[in-house]
C-alpha atoms as a PDB file:
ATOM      1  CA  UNK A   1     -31.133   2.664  26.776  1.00  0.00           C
ATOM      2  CA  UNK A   2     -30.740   0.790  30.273  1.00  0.00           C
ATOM      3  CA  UNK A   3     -27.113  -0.694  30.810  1.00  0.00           C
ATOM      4  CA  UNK A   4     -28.318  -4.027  31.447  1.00  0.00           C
ATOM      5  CA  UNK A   5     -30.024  -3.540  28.273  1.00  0.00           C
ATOM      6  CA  UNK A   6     -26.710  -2.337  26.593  1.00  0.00           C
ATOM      7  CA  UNK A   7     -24.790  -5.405  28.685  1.00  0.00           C
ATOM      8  CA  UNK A   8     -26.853  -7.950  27.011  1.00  0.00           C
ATOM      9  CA  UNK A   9     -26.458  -6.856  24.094  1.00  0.00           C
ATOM     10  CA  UNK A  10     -22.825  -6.586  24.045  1.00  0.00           C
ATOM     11  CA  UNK A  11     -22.313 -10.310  25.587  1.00  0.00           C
ATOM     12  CA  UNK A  12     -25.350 -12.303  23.773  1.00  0.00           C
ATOM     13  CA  UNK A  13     -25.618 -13.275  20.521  1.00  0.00           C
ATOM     14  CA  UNK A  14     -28.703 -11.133  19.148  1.00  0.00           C
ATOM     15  CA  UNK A  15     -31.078  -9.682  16.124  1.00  0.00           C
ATOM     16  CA  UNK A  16     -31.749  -6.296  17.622  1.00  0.00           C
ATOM     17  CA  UNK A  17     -34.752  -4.713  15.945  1.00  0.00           C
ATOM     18  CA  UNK A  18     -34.275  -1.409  14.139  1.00  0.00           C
ATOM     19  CA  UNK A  19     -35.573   0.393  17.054  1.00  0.00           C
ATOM     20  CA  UNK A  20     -32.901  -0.956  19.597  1.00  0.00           C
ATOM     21  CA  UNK A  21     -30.380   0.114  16.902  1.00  0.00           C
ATOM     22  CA  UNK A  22     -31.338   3.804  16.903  1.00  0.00           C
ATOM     23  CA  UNK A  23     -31.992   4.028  20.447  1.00  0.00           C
ATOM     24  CA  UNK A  24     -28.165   2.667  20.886  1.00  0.00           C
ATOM     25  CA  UNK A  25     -27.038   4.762  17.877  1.00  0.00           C
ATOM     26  CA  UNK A  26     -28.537   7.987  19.656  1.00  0.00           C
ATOM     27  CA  UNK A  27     -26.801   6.597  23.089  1.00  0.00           C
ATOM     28  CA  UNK A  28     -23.236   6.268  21.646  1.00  0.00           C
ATOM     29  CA  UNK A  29     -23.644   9.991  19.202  1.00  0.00           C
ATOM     30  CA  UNK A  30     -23.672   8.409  16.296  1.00  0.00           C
ATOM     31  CA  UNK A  31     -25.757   7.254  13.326  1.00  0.00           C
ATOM     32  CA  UNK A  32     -28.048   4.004  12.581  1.00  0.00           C
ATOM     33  CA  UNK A  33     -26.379   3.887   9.315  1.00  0.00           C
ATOM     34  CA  UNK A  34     -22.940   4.465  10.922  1.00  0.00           C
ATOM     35  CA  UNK A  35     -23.422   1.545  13.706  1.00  0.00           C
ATOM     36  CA  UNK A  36     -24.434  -0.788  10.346  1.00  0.00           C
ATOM     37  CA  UNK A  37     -20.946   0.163   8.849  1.00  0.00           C
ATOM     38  CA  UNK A  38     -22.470   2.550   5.990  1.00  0.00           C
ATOM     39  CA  UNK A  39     -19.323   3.968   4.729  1.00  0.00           C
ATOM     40  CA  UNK A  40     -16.647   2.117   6.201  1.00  0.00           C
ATOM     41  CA  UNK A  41     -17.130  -0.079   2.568  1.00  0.00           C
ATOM     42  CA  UNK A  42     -15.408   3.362   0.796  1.00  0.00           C
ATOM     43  CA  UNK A  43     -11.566   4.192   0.941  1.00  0.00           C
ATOM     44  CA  UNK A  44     -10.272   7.538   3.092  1.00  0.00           C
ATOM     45  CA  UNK A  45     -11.075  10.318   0.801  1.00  0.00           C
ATOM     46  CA  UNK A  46     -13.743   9.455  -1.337  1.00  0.00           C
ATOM     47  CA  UNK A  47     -16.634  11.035   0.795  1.00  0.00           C
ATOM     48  CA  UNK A  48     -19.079  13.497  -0.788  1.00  0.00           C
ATOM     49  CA  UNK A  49     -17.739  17.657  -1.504  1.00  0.00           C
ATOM     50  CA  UNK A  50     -19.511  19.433   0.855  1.00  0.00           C
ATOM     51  CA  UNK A  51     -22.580  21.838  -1.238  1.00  0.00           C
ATOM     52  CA  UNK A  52     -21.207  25.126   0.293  1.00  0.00           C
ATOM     53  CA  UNK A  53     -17.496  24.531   1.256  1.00  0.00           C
ATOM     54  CA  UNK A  54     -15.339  27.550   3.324  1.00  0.00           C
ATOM     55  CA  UNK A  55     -12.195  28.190   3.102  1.00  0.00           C
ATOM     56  CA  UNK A  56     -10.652  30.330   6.275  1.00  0.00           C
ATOM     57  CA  UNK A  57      -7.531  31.697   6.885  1.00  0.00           C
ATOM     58  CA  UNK A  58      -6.746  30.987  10.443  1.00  0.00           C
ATOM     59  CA  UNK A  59      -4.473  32.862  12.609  1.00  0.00           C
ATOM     60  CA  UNK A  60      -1.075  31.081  13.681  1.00  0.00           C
ATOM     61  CA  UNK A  61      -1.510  30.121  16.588  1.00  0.00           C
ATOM     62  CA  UNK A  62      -4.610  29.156  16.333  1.00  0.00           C
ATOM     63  CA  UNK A  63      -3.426  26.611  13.288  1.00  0.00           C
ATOM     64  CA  UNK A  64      -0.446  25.543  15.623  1.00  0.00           C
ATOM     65  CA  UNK A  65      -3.355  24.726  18.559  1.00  0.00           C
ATOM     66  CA  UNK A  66      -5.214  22.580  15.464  1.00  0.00           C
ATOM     67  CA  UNK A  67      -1.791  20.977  14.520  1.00  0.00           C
ATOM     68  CA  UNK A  68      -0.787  19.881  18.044  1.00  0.00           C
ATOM     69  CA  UNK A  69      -4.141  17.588  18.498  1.00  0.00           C
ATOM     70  CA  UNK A  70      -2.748  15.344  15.676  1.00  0.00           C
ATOM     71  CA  UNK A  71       0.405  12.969  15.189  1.00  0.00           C
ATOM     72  CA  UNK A  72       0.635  12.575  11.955  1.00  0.00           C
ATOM     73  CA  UNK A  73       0.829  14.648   8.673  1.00  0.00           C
ATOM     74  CA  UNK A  74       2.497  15.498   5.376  1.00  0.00           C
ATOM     75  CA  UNK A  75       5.396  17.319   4.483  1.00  0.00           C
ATOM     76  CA  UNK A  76       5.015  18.870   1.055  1.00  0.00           C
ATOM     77  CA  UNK A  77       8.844  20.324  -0.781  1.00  0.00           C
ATOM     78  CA  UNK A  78      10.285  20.316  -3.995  1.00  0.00           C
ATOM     79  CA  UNK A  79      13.366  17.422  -4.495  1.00  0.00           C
ATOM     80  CA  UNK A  80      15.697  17.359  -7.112  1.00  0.00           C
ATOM     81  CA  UNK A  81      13.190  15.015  -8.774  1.00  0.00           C
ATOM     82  CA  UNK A  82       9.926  17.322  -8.294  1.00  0.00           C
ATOM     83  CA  UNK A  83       7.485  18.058  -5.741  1.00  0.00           C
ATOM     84  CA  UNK A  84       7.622  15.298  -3.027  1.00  0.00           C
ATOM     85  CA  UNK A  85       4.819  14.770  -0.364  1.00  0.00           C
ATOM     86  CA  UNK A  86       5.699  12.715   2.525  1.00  0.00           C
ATOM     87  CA  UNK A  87       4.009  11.189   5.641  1.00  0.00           C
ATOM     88  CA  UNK A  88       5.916  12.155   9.205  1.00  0.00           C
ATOM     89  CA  UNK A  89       4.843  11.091  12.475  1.00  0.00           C
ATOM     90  CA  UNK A  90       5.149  14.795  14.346  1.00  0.00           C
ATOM     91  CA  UNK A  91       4.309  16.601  17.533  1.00  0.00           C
ATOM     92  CA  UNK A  92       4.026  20.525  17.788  1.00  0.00           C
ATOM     93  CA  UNK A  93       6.826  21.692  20.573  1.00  0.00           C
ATOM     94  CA  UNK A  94       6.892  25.598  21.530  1.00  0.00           C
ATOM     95  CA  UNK A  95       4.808  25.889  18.623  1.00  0.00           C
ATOM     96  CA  UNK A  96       7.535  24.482  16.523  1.00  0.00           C
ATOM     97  CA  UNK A  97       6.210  21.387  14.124  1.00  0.00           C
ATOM     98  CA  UNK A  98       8.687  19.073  14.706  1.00  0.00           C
ATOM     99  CA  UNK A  99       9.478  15.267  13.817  1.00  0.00           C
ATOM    100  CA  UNK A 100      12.613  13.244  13.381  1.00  0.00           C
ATOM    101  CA  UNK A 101      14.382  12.429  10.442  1.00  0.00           C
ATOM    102  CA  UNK A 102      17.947  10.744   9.093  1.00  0.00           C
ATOM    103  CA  UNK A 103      20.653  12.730   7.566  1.00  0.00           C
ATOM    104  CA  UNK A 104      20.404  11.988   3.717  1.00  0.00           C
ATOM    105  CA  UNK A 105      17.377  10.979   3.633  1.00  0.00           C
ATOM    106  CA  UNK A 106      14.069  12.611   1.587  1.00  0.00           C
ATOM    107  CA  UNK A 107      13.018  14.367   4.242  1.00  0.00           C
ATOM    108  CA  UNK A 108      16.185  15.776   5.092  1.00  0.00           C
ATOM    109  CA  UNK A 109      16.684  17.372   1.763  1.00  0.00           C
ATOM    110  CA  UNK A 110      13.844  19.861   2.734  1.00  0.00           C
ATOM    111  CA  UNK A 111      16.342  21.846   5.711  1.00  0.00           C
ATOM    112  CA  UNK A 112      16.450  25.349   4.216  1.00  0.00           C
ATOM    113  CA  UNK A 113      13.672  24.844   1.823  1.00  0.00           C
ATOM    114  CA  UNK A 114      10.011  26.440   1.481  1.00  0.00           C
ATOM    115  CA  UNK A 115       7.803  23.405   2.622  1.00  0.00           C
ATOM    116  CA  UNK A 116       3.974  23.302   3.033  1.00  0.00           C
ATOM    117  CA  UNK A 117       2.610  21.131   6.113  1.00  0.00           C
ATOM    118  CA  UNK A 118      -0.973  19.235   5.654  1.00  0.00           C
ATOM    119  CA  UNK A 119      -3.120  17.517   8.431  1.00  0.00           C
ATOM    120  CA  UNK A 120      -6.620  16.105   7.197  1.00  0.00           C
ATOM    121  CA  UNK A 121      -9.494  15.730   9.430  1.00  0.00           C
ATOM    122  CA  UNK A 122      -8.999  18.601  12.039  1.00  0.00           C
ATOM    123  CA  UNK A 123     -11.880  19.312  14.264  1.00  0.00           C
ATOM    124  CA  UNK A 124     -14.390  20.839  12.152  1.00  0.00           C
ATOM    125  CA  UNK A 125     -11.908  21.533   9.130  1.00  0.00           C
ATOM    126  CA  UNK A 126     -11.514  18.815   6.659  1.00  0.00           C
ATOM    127  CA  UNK A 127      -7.669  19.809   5.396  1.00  0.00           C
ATOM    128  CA  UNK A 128      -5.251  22.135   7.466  1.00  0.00           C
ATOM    129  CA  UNK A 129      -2.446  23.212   5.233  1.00  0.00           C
ATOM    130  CA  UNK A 130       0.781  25.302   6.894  1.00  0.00           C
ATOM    131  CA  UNK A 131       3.495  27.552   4.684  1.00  0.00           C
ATOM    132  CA  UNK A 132       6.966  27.407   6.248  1.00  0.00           C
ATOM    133  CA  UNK A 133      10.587  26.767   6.157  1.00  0.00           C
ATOM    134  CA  UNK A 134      12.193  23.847   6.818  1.00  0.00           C
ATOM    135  CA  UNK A 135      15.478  24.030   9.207  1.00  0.00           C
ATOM    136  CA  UNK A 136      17.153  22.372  11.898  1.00  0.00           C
ATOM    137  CA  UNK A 137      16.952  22.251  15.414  1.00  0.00           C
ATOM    138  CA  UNK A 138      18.305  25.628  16.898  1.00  0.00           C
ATOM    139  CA  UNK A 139      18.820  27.145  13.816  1.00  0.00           C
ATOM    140  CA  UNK A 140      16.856  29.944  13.347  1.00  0.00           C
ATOM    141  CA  UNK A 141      13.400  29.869  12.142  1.00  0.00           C
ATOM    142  CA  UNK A 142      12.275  33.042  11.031  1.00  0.00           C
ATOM    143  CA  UNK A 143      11.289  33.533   7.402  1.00  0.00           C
END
């Protein structure tokens, strides 16, 4: 598609036919049904299971190089009131998941606890799901 083309089309009121709608679909990588809005109608999550799904195990750093192209995940731990699953804004330092937190707070109850760590949506992975330990900075993180 020419950019004057694309131009007008961006600054005129128009009808485009179906054919300048693919052609501009195939020009921007996506779909005709995607530049209509198909899907955006459906909430996060409720897409089609995939007909052959496969799970991998990935090596660590490898799942730390996944993690650090994201910003925001879930912490998963057990509280004194059952499992809790919470949403942390979080970067990946020295291959280190790492995100702030207040003293007393949910979170904070998970220092010296097993915790899982889930990011959905990474590269060609739907769900990325980490094992660990939860601790504070400097202390040591083995185990």
């Amino acid at each position: 598609m020419a950019p004057g083309h694309l131009s007008y089309l961006e600054t005129h009121t128009a009808d485009p036919g179906s054919g300048t709608l693919v052609r501009l679909a195939d020009a921007l990588g996506t779909t005709y049904g995607a530049l209509q809005g198909g899907g955006s109608d459906r909430p996060s999550g409720r897409g089609s299971a995939l007909r052959d799904p496969h799970l991998l195990d990935l090596g660590e750093e490898e799942c730390r190089g996944l993690l650090s192209t994201h910003g925001v995940g879930r912490l998963v731990f057990t509280t004194e009131h059952g499992p809790a699953v919470l949403p942390v804004n979080y970067e990946v330092t020295d291959g280190v998941v790492a995100f702030r937190t207040a003293s007393g707070s949910t979170t904070a109850s998970a220092v010296e606890q097993q915790v899982a760590f889930e990011v959905d949506q990474v590269g060609d992975a739907m769900s990325l799901e980490c094992p660990g330990r939860g601790s504070l900075p400097g202390r040591d993180r083995s185990g």
